[in-house]
N, C-alpha and C. Protein backbone atom coordinates (compact mmCIF):
# COMPACT_ATOMS: atom_id res chain seq x y z
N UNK A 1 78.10 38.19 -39.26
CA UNK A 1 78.07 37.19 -40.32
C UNK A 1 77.13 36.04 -39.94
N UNK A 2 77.40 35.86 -39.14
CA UNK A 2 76.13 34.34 -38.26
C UNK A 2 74.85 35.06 -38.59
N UNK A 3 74.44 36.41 -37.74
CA UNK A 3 73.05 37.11 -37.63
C UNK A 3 72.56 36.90 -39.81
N UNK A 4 73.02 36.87 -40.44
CA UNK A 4 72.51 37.18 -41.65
C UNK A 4 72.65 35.94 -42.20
N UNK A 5 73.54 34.81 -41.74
CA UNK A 5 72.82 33.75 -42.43
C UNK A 5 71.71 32.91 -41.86
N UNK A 6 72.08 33.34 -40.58
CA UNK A 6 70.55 32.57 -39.59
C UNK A 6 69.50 32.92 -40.03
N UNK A 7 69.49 34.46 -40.56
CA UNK A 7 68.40 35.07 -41.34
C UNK A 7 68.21 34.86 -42.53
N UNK A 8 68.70 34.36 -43.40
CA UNK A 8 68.63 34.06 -45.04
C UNK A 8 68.08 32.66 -44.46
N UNK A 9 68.58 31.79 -43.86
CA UNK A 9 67.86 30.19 -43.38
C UNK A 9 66.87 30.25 -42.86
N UNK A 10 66.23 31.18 -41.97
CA UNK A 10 64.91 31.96 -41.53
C UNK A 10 64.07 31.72 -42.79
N UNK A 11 64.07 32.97 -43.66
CA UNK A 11 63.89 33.30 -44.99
C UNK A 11 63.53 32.15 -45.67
N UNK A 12 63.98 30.53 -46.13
CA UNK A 12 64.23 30.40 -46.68
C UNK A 12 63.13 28.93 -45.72
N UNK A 13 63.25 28.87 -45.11
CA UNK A 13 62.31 28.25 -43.61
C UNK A 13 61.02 28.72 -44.40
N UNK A 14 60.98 29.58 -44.29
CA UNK A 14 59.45 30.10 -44.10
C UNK A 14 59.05 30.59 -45.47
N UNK A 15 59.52 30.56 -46.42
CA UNK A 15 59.53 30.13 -48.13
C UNK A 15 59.13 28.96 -48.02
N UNK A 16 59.64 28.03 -47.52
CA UNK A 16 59.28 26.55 -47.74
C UNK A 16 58.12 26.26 -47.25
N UNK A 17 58.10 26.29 -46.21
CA UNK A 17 56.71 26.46 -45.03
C UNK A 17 55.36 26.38 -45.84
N UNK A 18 55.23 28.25 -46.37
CA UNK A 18 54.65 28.37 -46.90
C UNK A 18 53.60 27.81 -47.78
N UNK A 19 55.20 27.05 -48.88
CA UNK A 19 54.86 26.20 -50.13
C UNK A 19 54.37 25.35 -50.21
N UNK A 20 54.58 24.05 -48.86
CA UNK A 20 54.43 23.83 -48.08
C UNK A 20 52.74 23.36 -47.86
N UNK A 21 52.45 24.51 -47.17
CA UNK A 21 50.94 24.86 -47.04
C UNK A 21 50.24 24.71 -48.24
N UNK A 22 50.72 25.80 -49.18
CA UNK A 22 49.95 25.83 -50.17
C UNK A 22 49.91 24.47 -50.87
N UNK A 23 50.71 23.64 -50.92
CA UNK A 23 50.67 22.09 -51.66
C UNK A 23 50.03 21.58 -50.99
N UNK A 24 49.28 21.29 -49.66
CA UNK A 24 48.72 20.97 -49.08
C UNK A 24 47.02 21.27 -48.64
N UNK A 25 47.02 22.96 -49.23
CA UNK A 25 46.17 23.13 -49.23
C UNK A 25 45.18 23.06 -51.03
N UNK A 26 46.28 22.98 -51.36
CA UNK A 26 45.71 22.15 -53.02
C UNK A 26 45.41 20.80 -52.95
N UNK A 27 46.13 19.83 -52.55
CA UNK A 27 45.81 18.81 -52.52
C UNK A 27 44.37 18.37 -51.49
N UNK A 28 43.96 18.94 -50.53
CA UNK A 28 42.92 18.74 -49.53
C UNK A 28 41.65 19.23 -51.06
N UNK A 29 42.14 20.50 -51.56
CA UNK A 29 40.55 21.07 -52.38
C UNK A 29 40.52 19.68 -53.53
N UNK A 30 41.66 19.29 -54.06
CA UNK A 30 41.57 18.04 -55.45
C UNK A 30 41.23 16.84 -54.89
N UNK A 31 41.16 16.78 -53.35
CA UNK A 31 40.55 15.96 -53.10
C UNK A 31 39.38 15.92 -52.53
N UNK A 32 38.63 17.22 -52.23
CA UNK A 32 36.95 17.70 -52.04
C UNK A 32 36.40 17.45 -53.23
N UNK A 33 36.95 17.97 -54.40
CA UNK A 33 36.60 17.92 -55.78
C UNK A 33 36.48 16.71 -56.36
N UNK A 34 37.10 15.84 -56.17
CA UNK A 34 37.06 14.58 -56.64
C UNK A 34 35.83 13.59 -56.01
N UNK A 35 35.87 14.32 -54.59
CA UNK A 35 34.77 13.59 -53.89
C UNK A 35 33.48 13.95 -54.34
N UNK A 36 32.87 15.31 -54.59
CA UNK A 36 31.71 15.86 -55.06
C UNK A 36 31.78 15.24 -56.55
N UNK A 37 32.55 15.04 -56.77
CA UNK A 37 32.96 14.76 -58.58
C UNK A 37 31.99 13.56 -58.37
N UNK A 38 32.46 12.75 -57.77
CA UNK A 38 31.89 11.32 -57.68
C UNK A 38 30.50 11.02 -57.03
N UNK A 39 30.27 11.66 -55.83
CA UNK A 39 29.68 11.79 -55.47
C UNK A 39 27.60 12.19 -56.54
N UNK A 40 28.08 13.64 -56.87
CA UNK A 40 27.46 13.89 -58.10
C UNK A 40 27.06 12.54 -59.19
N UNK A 41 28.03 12.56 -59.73
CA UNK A 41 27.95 11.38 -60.89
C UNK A 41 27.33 10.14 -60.38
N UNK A 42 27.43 9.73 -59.17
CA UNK A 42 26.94 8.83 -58.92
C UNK A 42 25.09 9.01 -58.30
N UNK A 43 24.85 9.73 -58.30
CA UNK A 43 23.29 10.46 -58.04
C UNK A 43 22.99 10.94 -59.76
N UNK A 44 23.40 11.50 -60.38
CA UNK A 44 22.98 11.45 -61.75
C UNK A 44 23.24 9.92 -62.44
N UNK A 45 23.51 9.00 -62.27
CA UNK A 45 23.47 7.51 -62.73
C UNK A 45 22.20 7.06 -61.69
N UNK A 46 22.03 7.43 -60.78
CA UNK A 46 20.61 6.90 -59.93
C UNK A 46 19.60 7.40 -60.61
N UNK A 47 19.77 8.98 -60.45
CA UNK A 47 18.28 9.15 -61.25
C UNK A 47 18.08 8.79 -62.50
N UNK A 48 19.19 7.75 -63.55
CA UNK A 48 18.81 7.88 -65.00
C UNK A 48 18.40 6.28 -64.51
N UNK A 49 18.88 5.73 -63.58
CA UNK A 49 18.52 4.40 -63.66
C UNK A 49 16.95 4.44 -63.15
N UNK A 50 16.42 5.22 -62.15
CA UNK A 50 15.02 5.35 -62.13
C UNK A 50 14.44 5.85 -63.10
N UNK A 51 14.95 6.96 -64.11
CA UNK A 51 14.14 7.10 -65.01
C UNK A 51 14.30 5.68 -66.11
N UNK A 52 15.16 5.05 -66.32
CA UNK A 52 14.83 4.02 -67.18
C UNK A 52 14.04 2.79 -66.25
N UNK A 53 13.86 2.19 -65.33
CA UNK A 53 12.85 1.62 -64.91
C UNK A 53 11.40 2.15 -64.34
N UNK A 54 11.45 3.69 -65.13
CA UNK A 54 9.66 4.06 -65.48
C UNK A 54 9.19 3.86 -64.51
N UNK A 55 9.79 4.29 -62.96
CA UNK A 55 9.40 3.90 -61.69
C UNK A 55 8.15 4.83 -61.62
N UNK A 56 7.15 4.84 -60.99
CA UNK A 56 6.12 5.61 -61.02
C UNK A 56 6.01 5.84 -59.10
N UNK A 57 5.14 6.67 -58.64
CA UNK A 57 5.19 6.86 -57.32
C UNK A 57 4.03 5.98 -56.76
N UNK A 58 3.02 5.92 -57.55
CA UNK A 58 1.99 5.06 -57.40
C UNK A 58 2.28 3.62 -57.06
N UNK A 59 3.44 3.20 -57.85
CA UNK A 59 3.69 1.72 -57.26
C UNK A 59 4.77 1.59 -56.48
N UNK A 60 5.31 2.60 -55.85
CA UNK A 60 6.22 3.10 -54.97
C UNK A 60 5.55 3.25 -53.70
N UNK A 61 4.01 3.50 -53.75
CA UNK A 61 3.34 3.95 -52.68
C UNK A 61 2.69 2.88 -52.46
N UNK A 62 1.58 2.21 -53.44
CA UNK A 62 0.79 0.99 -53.21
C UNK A 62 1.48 0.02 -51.77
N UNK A 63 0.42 -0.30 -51.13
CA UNK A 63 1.13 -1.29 -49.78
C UNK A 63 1.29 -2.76 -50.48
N UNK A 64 1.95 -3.19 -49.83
CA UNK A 64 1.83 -4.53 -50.18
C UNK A 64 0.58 -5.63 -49.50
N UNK A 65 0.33 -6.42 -50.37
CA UNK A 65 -0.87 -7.19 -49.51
C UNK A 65 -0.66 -8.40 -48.56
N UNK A 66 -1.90 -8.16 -47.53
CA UNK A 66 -1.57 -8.97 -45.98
C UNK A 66 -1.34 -10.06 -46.66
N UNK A 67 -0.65 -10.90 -45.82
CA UNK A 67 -0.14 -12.37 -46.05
C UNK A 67 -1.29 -12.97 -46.16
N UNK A 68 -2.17 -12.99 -45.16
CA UNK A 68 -3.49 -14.17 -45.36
C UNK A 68 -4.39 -13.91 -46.42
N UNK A 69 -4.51 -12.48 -46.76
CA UNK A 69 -5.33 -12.48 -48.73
C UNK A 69 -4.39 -13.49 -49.00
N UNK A 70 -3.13 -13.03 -49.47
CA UNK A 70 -2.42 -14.34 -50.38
C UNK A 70 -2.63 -15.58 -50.26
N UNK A 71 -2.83 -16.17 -48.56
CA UNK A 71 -3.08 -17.36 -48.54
C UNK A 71 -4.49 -17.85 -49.16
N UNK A 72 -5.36 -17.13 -48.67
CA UNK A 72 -7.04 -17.76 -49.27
C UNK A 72 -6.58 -17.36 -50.79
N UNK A 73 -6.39 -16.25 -51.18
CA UNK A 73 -6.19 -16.35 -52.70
C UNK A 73 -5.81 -17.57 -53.40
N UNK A 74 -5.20 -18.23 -52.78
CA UNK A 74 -4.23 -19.31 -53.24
C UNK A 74 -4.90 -20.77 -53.07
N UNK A 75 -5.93 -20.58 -51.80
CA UNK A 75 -6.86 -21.96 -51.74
C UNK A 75 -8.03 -22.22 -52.70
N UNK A 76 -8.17 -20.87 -53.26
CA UNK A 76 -9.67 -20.46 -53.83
C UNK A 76 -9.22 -21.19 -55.23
């Protein structure tokens, strides 16, 4: 009588366990998902914000000019 309920509580152990896992291993993926979720969305709001400031590569690339042009520019 002991041997078969130790074993139904066994059973019933490792049912839970299981469940357990699996709630755990759902909650780890809803929270990968949520991260790429955001992640994503927040790189598609970058590139619409570069495409609305008509960024071009040309003035992305242009150097900026030495300090002392600016200065004589400025005496002239």
């Amino acid at each position: 009588m002991n041997c078969e309920y130790f074993l139904a509580v066994r059973k019933v152990l490792n049912q839970t366990s299981l469940c357990l896992m699996f709630c755990s291993c759902l909650f780890i993926l809803s929270v990968m998902v949520l991260i790429i979720h955001h992640l994503l969305f927040s790189f598609i709001d970058f590139l619409q914000k570069i495409k609305s400031q008509k960024c071009t590569l040309t003035k992305v690339i242009q150097p900026l000019p030495h300090p002392f042009v600016c200065l004589f520019d400025s005496v002239r």
